[in-house]
PDB file of N, CA and C in Angstrom:
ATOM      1  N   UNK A   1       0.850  -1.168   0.000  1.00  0.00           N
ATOM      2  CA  UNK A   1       0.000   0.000   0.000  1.00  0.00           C
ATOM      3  C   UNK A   1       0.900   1.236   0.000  1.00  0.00           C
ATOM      4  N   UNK A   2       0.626   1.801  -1.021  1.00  0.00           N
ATOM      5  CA  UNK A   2       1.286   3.587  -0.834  1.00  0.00           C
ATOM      6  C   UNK A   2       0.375   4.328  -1.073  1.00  0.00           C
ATOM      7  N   UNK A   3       0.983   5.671  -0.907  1.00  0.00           N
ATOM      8  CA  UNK A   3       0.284   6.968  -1.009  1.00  0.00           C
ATOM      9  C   UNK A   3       1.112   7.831  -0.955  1.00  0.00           C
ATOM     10  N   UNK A   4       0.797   8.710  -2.211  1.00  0.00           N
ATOM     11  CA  UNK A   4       2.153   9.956  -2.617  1.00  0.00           C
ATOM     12  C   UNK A   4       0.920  11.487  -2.687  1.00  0.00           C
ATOM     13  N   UNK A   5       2.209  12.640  -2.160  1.00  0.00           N
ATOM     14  CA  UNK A   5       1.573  13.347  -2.119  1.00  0.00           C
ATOM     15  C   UNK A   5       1.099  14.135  -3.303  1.00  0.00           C
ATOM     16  N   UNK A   6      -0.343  14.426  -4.251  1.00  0.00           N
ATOM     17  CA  UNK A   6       0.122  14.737  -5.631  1.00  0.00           C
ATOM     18  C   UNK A   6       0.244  16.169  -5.782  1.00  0.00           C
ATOM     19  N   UNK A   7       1.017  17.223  -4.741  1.00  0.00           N
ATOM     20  CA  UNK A   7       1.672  18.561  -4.790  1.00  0.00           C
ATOM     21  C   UNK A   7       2.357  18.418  -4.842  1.00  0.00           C
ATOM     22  N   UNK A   8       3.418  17.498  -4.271  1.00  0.00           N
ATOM     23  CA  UNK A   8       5.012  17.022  -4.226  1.00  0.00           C
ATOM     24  C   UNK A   8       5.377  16.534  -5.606  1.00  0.00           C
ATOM     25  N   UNK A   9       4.398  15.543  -6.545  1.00  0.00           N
ATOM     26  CA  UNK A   9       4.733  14.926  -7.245  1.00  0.00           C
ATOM     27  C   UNK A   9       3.868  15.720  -9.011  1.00  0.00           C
ATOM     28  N   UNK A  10       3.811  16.923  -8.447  1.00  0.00           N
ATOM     29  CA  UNK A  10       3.173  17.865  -9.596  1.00  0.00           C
ATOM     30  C   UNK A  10       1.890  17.080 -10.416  1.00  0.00           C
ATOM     31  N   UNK A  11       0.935  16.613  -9.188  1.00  0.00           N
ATOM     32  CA  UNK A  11      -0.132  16.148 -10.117  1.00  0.00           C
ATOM     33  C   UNK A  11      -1.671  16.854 -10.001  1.00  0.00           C
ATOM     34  N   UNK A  12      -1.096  17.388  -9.373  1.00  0.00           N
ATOM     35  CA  UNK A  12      -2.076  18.900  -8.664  1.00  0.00           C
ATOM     36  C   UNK A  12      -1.405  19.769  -8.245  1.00  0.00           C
ATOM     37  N   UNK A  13      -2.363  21.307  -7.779  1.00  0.00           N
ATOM     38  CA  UNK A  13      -1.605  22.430  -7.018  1.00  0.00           C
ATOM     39  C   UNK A  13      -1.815  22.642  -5.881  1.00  0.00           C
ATOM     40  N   UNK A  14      -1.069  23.001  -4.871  1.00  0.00           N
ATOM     41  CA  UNK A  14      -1.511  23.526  -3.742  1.00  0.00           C
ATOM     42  C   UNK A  14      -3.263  24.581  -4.013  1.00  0.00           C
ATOM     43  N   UNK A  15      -3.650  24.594  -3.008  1.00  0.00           N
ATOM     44  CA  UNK A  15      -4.850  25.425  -2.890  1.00  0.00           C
ATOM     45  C   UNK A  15      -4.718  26.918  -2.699  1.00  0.00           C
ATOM     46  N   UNK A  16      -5.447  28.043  -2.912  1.00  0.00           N
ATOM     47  CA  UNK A  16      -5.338  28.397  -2.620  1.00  0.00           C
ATOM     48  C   UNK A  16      -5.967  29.106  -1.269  1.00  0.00           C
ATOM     49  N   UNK A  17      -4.525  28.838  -0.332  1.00  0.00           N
ATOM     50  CA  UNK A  17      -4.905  29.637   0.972  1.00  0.00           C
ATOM     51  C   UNK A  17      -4.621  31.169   1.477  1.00  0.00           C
ATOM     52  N   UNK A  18      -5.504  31.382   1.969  1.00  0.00           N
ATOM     53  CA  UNK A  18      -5.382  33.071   2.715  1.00  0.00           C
ATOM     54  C   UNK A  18      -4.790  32.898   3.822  1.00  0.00           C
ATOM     55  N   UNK A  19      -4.165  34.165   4.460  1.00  0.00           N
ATOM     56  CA  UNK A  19      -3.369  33.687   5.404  1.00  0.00           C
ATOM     57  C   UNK A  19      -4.072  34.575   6.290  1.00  0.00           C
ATOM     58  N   UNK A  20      -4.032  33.450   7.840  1.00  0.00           N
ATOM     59  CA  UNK A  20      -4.716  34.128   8.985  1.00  0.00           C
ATOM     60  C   UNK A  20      -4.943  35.103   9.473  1.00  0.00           C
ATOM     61  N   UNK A  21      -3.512  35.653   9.496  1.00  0.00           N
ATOM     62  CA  UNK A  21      -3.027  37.050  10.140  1.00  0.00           C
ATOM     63  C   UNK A  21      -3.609  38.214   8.748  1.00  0.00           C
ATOM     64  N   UNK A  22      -3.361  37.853   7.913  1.00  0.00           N
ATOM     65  CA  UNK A  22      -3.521  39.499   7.085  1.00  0.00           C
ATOM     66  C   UNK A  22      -4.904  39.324   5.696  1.00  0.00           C
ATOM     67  N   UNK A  23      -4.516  37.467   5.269  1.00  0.00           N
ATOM     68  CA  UNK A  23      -5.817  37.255   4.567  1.00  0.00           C
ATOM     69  C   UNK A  23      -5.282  37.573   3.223  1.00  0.00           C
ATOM     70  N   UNK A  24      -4.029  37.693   3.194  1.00  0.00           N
ATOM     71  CA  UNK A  24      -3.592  37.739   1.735  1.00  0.00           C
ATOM     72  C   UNK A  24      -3.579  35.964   0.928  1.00  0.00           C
ATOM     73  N   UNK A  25      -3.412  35.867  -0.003  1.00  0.00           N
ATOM     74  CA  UNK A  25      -2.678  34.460  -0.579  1.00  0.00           C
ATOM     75  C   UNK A  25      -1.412  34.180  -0.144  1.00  0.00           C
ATOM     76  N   UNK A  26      -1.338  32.935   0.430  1.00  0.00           N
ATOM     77  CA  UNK A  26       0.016  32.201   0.715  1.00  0.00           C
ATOM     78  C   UNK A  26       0.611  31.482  -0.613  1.00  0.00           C
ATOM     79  N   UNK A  27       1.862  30.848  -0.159  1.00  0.00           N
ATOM     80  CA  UNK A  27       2.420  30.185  -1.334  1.00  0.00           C
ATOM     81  C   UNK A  27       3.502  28.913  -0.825  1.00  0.00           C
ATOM     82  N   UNK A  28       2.838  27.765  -1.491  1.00  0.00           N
ATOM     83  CA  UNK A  28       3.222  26.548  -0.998  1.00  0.00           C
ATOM     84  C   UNK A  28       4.880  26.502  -1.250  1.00  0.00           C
ATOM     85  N   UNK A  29       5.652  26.050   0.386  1.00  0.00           N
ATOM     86  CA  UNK A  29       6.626  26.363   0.281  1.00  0.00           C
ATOM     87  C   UNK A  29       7.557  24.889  -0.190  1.00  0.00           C
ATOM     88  N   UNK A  30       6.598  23.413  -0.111  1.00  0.00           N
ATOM     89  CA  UNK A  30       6.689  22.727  -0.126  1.00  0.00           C
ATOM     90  C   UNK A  30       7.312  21.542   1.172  1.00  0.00           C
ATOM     91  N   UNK A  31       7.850  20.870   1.372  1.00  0.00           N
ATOM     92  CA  UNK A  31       7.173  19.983   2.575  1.00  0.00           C
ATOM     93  C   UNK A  31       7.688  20.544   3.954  1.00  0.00           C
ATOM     94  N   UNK A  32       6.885  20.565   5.234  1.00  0.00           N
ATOM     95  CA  UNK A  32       7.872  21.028   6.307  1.00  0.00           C
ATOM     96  C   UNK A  32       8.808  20.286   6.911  1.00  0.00           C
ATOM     97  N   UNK A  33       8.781  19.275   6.759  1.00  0.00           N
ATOM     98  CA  UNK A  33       9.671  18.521   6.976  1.00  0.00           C
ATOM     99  C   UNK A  33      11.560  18.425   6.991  1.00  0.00           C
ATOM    100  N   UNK A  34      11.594  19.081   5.158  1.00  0.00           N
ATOM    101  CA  UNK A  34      12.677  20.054   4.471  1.00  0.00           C
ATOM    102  C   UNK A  34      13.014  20.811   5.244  1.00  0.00           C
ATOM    103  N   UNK A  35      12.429  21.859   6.153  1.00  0.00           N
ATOM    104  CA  UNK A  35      12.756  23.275   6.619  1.00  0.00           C
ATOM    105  C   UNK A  35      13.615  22.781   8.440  1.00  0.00           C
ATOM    106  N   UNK A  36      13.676  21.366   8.149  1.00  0.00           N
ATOM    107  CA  UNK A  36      13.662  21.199   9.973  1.00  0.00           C
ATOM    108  C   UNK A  36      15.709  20.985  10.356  1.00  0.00           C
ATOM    109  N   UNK A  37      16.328  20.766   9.324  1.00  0.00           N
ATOM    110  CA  UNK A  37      17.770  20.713   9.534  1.00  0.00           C
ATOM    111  C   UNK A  37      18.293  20.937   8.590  1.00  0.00           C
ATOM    112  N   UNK A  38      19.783  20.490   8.176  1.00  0.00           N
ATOM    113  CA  UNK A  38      20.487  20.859   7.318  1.00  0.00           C
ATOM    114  C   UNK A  38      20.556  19.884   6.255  1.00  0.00           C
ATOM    115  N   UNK A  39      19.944  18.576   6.873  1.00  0.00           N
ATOM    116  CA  UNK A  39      20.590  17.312   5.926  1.00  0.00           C
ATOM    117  C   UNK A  39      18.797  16.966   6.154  1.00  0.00           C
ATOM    118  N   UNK A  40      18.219  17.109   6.535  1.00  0.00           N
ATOM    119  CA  UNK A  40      16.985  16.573   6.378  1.00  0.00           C
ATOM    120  C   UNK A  40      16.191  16.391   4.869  1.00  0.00           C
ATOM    121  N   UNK A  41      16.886  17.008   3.995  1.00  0.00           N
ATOM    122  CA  UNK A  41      15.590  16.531   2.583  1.00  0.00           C
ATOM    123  C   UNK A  41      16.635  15.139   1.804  1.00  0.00           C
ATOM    124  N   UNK A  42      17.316  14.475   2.838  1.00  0.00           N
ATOM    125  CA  UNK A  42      18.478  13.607   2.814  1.00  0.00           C
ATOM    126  C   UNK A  42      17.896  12.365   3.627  1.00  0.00           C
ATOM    127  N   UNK A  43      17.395  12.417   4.606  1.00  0.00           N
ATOM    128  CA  UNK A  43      16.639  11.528   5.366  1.00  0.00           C
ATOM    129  C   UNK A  43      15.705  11.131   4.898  1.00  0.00           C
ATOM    130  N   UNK A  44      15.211   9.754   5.178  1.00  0.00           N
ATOM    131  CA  UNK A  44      14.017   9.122   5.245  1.00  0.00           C
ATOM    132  C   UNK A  44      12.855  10.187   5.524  1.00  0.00           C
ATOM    133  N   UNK A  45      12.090  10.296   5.060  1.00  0.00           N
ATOM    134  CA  UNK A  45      10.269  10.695   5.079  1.00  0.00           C
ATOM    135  C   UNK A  45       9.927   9.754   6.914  1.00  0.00           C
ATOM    136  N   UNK A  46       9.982  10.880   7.511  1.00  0.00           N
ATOM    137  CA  UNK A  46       9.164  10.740   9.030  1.00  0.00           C
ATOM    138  C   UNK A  46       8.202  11.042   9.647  1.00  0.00           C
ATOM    139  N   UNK A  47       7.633  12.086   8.897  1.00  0.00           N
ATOM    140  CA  UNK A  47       6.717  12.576   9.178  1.00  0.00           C
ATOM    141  C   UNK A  47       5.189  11.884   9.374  1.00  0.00           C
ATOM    142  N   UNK A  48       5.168  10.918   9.336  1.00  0.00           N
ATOM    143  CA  UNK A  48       3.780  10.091   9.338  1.00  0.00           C
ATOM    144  C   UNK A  48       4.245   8.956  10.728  1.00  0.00           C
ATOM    145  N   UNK A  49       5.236   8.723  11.028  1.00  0.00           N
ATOM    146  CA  UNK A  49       5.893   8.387  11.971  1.00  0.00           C
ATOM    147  C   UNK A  49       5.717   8.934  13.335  1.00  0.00           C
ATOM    148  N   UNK A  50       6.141  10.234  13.246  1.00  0.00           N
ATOM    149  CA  UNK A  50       6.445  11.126  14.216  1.00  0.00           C
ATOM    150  C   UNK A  50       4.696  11.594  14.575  1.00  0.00           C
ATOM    151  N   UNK A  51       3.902  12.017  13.687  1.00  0.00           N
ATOM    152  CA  UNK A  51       2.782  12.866  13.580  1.00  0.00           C
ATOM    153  C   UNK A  51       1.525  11.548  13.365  1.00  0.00           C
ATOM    154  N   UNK A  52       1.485  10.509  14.025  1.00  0.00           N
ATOM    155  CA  UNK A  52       0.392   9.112  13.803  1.00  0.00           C
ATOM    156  C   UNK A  52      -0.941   9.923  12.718  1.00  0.00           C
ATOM    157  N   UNK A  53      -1.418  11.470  13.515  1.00  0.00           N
ATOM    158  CA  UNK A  53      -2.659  11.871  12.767  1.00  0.00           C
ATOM    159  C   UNK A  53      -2.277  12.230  10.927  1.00  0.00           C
ATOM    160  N   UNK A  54      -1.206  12.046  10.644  1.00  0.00           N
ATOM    161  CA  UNK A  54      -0.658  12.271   9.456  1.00  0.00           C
ATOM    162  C   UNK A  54      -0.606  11.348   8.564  1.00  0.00           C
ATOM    163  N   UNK A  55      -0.745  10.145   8.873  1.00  0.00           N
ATOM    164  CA  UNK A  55      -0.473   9.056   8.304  1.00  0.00           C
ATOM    165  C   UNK A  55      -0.462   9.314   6.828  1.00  0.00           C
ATOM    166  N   UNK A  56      -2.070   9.915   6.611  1.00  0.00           N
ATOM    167  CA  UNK A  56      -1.970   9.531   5.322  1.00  0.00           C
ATOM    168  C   UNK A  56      -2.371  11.439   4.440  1.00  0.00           C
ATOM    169  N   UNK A  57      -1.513  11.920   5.247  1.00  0.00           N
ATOM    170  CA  UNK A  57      -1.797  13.601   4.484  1.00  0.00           C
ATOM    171  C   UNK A  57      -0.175  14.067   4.693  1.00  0.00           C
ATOM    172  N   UNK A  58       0.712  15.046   3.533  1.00  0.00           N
ATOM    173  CA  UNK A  58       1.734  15.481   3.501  1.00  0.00           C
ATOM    174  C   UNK A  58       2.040  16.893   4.036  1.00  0.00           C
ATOM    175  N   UNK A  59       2.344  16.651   4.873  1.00  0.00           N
ATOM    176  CA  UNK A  59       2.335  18.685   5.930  1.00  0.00           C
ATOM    177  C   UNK A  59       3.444  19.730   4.758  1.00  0.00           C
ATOM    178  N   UNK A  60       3.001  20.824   4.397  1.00  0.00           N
ATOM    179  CA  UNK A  60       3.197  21.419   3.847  1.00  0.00           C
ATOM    180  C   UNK A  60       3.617  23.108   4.459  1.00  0.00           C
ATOM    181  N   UNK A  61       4.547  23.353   4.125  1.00  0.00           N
ATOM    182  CA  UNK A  61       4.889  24.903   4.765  1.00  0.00           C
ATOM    183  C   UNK A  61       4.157  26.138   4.065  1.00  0.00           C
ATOM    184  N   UNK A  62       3.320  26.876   4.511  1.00  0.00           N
ATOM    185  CA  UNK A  62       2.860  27.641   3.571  1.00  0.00           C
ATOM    186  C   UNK A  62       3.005  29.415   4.162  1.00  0.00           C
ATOM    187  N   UNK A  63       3.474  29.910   3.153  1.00  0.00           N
ATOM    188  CA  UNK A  63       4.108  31.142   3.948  1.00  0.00           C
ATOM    189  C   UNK A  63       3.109  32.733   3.014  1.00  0.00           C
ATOM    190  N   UNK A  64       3.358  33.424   3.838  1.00  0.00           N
ATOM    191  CA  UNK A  64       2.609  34.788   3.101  1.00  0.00           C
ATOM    192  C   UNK A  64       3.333  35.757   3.228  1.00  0.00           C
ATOM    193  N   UNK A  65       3.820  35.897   1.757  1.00  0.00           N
ATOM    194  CA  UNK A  65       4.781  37.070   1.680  1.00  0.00           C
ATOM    195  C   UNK A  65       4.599  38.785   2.037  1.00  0.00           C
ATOM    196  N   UNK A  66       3.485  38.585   2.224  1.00  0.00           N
ATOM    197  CA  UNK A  66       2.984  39.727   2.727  1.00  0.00           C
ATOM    198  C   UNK A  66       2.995  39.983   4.324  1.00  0.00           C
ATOM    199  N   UNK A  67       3.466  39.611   5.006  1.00  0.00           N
ATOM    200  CA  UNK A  67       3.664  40.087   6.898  1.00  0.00           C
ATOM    201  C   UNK A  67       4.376  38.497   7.002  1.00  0.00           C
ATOM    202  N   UNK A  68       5.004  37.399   6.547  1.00  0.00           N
ATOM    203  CA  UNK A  68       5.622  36.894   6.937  1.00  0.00           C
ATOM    204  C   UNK A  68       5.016  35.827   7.789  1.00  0.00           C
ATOM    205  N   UNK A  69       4.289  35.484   7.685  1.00  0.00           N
ATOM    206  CA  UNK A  69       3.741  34.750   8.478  1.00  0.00           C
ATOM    207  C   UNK A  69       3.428  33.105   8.170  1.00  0.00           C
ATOM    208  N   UNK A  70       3.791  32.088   8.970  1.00  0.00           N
ATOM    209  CA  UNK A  70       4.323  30.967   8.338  1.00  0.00           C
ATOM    210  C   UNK A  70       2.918  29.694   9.082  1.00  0.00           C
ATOM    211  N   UNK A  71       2.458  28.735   7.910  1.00  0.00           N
ATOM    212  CA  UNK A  71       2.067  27.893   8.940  1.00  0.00           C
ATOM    213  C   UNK A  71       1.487  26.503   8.105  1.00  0.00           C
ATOM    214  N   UNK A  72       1.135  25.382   8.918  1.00  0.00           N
ATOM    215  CA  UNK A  72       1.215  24.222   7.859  1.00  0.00           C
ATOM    216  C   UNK A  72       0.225  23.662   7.231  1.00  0.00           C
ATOM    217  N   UNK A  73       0.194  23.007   6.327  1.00  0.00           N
ATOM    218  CA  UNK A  73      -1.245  22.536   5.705  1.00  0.00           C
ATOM    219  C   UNK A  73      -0.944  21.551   5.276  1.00  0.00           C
ATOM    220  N   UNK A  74      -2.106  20.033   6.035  1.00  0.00           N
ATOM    221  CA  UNK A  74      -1.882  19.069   5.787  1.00  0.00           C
ATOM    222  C   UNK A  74      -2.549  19.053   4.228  1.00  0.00           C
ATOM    223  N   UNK A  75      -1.904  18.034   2.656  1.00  0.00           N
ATOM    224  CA  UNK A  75      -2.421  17.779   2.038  1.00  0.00           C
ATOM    225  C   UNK A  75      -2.806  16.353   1.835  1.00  0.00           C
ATOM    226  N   UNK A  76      -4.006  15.819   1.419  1.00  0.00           N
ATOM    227  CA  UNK A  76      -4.275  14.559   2.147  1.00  0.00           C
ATOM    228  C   UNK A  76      -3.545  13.928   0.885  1.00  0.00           C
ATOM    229  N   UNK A  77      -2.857  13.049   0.911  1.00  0.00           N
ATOM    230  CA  UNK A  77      -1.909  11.840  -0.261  1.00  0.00           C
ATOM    231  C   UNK A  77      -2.980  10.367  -1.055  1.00  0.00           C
ATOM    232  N   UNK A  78      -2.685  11.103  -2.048  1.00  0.00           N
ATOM    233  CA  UNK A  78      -3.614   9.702  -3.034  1.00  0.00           C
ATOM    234  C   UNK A  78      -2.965   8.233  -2.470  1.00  0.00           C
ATOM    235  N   UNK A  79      -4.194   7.463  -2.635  1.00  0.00           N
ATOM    236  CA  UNK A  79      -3.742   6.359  -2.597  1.00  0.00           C
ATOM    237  C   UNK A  79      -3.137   5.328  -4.379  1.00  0.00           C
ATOM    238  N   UNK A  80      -2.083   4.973  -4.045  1.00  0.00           N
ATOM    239  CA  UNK A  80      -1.518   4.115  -5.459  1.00  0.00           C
ATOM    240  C   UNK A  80      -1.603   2.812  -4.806  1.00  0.00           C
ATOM    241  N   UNK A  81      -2.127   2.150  -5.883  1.00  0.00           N
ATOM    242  CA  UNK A  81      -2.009   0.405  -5.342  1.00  0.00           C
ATOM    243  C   UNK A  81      -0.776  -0.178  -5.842  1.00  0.00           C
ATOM    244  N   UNK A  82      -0.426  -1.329  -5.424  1.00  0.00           N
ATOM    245  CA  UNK A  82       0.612  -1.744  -5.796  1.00  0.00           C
ATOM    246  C   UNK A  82       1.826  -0.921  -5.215  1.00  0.00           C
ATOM    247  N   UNK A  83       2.943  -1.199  -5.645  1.00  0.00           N
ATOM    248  CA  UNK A  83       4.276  -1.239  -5.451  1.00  0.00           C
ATOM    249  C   UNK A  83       4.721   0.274  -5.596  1.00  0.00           C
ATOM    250  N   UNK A  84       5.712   0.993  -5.239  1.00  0.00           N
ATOM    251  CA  UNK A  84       6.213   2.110  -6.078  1.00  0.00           C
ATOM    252  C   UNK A  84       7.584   2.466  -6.065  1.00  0.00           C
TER     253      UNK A  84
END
């Protein structure tokens, strides 16, 4: 059983979200996971690990260039059968 995320894998787009604080459009920064060390987009995928309610959605950094303001959005991950 897998499941890929299809923003990560350009088979869709992020949504568009407004951002809390000011309500402008954000812009998908792509996974948060990436943003957490230096060698991390080098590591194994943990995040469904670490986060059980994640299992099957890809947390996403989404930022608004307008006041800076940063925060995450789960995208839920297709399911693929078989192997990948």
């Amino acid at each position: 059983m897998s499941y890929v995320c299809p923003i990560c894998n350009g088979l869709d787009s992020a949504p568009v979200l407004l951002c809390p604080n000011c309500h402008q459009e954000t812009v998908d920064c792509g996974l948060q996971e990436d943003y957490a060390g230096p060698y991390s987009p080098y590591v194994a995928s943990s995040h469904a690990q670490t986060i059980p309610a994640a299992a099957n959605q890809c947390l996403h950094l989404m930022h608004c260039p307008h006041c800076l303001t940063e925060f995450s959005y789960a995208a839920d991950t297709w399911y693929v059968p078989g192997r990948i």
